[in-house]
Protein backbone atom coordinates (compact mmCIF):
# COMPACT_ATOMS: atom_id res chain seq x y z
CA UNK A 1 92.71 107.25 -14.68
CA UNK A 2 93.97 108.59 -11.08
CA UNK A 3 94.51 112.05 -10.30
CA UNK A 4 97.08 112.68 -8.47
CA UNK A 5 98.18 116.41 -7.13
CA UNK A 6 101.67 116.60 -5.95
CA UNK A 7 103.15 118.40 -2.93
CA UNK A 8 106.90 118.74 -3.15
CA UNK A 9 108.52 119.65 0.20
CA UNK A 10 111.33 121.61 0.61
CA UNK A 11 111.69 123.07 4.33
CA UNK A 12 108.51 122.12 5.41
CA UNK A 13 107.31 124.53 2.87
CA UNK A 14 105.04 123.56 -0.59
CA UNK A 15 107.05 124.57 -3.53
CA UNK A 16 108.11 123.24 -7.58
CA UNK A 17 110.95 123.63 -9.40
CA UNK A 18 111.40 123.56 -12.75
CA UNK A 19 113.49 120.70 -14.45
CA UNK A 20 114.21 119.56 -11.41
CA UNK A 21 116.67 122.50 -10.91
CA UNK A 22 116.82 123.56 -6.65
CA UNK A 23 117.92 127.19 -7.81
CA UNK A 24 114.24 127.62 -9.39
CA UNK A 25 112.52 126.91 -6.17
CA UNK A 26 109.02 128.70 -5.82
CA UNK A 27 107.43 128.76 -2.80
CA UNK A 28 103.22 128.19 -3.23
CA UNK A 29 102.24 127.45 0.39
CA UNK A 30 103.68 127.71 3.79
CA UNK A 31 101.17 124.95 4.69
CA UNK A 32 101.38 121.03 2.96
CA UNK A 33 98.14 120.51 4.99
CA UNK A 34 96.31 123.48 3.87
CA UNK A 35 97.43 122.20 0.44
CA UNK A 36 96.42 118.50 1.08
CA UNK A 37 92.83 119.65 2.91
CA UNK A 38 91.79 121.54 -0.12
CA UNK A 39 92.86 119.21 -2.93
CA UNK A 40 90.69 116.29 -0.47
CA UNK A 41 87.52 119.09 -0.51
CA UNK A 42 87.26 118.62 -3.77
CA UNK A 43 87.09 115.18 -4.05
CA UNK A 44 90.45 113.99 -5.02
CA UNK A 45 91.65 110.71 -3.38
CA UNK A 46 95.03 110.51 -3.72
CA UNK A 47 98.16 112.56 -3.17
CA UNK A 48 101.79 112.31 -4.61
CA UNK A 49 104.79 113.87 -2.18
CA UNK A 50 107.86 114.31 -2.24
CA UNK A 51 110.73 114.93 0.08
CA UNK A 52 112.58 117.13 -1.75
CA UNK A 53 115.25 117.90 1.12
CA UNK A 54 115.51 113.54 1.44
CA UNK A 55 116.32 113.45 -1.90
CA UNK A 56 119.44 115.72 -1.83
CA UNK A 57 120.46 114.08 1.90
CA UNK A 58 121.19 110.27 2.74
CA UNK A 59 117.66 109.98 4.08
CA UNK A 60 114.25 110.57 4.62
CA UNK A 61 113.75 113.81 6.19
CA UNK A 62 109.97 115.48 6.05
CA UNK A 63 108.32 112.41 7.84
CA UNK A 64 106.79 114.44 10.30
CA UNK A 65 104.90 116.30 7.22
CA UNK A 66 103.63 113.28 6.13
CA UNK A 67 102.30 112.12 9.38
CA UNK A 68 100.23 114.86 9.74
CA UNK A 69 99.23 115.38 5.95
CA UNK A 70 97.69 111.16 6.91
CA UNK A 71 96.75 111.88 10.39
CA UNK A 72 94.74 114.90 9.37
CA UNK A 73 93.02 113.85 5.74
CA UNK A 74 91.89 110.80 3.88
CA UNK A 75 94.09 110.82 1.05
CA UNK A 76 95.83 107.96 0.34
CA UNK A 77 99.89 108.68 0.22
CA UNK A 78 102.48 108.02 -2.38
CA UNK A 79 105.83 109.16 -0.54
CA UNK A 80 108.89 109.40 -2.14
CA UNK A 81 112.34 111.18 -1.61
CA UNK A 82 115.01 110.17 0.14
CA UNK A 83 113.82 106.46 1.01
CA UNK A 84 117.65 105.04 0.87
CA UNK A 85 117.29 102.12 3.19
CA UNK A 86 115.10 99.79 5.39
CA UNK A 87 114.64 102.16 8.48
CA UNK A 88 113.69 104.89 6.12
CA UNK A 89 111.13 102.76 4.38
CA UNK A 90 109.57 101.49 7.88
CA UNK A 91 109.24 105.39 8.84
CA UNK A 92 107.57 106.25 5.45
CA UNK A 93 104.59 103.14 6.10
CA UNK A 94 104.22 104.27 9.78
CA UNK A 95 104.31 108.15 9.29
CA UNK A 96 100.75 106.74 7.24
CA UNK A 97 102.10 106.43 3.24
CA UNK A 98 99.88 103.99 1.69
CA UNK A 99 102.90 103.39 -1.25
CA UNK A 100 106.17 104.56 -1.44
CA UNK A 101 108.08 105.47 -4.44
CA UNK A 102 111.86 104.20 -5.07
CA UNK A 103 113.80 105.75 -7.61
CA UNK A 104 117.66 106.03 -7.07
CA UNK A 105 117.78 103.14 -4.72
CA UNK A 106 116.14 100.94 -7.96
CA UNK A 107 119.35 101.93 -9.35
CA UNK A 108 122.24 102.30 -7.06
CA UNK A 109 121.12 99.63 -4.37
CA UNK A 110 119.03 96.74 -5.98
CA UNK A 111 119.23 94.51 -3.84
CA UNK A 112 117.49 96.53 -1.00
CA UNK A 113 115.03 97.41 -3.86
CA UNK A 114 113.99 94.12 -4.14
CA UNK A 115 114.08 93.37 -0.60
CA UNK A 116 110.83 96.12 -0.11
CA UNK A 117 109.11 94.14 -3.07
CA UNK A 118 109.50 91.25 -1.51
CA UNK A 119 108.51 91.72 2.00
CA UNK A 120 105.80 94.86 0.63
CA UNK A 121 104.59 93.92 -2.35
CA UNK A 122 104.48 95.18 -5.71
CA UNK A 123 101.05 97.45 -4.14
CA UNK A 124 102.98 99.10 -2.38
CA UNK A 125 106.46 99.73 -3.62
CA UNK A 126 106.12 102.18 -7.08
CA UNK A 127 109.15 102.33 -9.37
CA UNK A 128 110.39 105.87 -10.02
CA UNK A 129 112.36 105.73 -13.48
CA UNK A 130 112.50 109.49 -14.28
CA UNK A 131 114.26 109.95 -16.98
CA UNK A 132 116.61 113.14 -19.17
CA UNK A 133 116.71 111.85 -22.87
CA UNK A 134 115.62 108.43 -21.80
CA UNK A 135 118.45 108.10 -19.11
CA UNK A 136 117.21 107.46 -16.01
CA UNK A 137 118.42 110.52 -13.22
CA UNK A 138 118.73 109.84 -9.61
CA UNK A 139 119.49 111.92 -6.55
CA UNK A 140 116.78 114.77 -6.84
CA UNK A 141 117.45 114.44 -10.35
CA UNK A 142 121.06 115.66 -9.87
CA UNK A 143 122.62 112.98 -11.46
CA UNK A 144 122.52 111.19 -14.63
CA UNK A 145 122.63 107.25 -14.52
CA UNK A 146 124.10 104.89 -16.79
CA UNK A 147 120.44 103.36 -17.68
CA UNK A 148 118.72 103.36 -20.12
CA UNK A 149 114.89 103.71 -19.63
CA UNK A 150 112.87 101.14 -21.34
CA UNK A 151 115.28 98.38 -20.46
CA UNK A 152 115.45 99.41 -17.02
CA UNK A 153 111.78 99.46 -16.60
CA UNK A 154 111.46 96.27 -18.36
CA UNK A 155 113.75 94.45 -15.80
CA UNK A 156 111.75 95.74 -13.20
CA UNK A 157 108.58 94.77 -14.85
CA UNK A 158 110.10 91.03 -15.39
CA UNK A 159 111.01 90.66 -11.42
CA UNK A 160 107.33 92.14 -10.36
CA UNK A 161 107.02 95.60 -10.35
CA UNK A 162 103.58 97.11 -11.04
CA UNK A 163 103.53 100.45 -10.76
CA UNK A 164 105.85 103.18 -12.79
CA UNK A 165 105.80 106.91 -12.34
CA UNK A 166 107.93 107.92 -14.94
CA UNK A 167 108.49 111.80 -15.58
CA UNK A 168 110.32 113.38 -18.46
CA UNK A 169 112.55 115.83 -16.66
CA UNK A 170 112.61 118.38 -19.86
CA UNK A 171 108.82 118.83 -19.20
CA UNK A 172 108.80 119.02 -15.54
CA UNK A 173 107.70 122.59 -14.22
CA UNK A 174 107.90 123.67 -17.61
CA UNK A 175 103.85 123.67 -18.59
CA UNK A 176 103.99 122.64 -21.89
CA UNK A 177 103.17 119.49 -22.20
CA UNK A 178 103.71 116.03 -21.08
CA UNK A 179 105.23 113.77 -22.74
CA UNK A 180 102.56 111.82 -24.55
CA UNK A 181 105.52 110.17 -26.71
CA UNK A 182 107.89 108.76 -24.17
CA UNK A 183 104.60 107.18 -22.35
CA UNK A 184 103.17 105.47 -26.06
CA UNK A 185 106.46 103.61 -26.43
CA UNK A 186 107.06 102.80 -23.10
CA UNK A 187 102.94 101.08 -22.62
CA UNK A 188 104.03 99.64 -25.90
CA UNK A 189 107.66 98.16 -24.97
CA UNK A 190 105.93 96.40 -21.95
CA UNK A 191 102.53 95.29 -22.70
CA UNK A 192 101.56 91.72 -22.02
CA UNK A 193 101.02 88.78 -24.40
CA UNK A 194 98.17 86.50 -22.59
CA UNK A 195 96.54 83.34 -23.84
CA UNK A 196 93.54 82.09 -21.98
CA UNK A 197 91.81 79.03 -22.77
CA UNK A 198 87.87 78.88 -22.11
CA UNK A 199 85.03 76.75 -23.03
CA UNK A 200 84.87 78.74 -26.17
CA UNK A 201 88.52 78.41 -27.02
CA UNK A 202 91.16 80.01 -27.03
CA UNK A 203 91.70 83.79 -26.68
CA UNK A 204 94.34 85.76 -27.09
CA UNK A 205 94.73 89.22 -26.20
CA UNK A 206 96.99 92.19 -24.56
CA UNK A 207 97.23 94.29 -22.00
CA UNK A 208 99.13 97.00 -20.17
CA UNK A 209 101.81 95.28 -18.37
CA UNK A 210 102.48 98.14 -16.09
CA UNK A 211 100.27 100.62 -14.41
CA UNK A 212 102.10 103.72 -15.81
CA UNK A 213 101.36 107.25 -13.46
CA UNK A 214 102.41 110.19 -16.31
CA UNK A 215 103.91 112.74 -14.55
CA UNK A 216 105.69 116.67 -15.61
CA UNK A 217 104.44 119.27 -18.22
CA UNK A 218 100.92 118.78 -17.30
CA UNK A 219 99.78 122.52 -18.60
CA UNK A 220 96.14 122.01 -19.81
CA UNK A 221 92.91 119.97 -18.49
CA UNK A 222 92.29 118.89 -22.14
CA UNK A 223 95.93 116.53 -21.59
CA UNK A 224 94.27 114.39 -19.17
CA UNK A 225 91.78 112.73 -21.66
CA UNK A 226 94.35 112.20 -23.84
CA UNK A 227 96.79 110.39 -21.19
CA UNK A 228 94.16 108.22 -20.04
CA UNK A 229 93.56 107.05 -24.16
CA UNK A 230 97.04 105.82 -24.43
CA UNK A 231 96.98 104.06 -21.52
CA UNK A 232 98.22 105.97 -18.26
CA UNK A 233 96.55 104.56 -14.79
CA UNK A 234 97.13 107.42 -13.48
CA UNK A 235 98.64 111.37 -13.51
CA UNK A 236 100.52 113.50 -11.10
CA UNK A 237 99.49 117.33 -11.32
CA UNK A 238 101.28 120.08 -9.76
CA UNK A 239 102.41 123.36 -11.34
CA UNK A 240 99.60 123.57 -13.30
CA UNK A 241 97.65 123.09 -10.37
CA UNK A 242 99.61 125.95 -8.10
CA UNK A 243 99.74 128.43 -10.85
CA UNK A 244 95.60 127.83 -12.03
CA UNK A 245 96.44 126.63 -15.30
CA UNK A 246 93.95 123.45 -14.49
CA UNK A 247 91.25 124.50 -11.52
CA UNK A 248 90.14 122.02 -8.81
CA UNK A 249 86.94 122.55 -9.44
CA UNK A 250 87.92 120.58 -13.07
CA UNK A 251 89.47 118.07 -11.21
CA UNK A 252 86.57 117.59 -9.22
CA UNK A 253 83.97 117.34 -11.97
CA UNK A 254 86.41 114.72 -14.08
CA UNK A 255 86.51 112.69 -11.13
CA UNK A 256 82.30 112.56 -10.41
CA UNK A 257 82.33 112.07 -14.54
CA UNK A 258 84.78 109.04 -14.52
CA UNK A 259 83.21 107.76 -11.42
């Protein structure tokens, strides 16, 4: 299982919030790079961030951030906020993100959606289906779709979509938990029925039919084993992260240990 640290950007500044809620705004770090270097110094590959102020506005803003967070580290980029339409996607992939994630526009504009699938591919274009009560919320969260969850992942999952970061809003910020439920019935609601035929015979089995990336309410390191047994490819850390709850150092040794 990836771990992924998250850096949420709001005014070039490192901050969380807590259920998604602008008003609880903390500021950790006045510098994403300082952020990104150390999370990279202790062996972590990859990096999850968002663009908080593009995901209240009609487009990508903190581009520049994420040029020099790619310029200036190794960590391969999941970038997501904001991304509303074709230029903003191009500016994402050159600023150096090595996926992007789409959330609201998987809703409210499918057809561009599915345009970045098709020309991307499903490696590089993440669904974001973050969800309050198992309705998916767009716009920084500040609005509650129609959608239901499962369904809406499902669709996704039937046109080509691999990758899912799905976060239960209740849980985000909030350190207790994440939410181990939610992900069991949504691995379960779209794993895959395969028949192969070999010299042998024929086997059945199933798999995972998405590559699900758990994130909110990470509060404790011992959550991590647990996420991977269900079934999670990977999980996005940050509060717990910024205020020591789970220590790098942890990170680091998990990561030597899986490896």
């Amino acid at each position: 299982m990836r771990i992924i640290p998250a850096i949420d950007i709001i005014e070039g500044k490192c901050v969380r919030l807590s259920k998604g809620d602008y008003e609880t705004k903390k500021i950790y770090n006045e510098s994403p790079l300082e952020v990104a270097k150390s999370f990279e110094a202790h062996g972590i590959e990859y990096l999850h961030l968002v663009d908080l102020d593009g995901a209240k506005s009609k487009n990508i803003i903190n581009h520049k951030i994420l040029e020099e967070i790619a310029g200036k580290t190794s960590l391969k980029i999941d970038f997501g906020g904001g991304l509303k339409s074709d230029d903003d996607l191009r500016i994402a992939f050159e600023s150096g993100a090595n996926q992007v994630t789409g959330g609201s526009i998987a809703v409210k504009d499918r057809t561009t959606f599915l345009g970045w699938l098709n020309v991307y591919g499903s490696d590089k274009i993440i669904l974001g289906a973050d969800a309050l009560e198992e309705k998916v919320a767009i716009s920084g969260w500040l609005e509650e779709s129609k959608e239901e969850l499962i369904p809406f992942v499902q669709e996704y999952q039937k046109i080509g979509v691999k990758y899912v970061i799905c976060t239960d809003i209740s849980k985000d910020g909030m350190l207790q938990g994440p939410a181990f439920n939610l992900y069991k019935k949504l691995l379960s609601k779209t794993k895959v029925h395969k028949t192969i035929v070999t010299g042998a015979g024929v086997e059945d089995f199933i798999e995972n039919g998405i590559y699900l990336i758990a994130s909110g309410g990470i509060s404790h390191f011992d959550e991590l084993p647990k996420l991977k047994e269900i079934g999670c490819e990977g999980v996005i850390i940050g509060k717990a992260i910024y205020e020591n709850k789970i220590s790098l150092k942890q990170l680091e040794k998990y990561i030597i240990n899986v490896d």
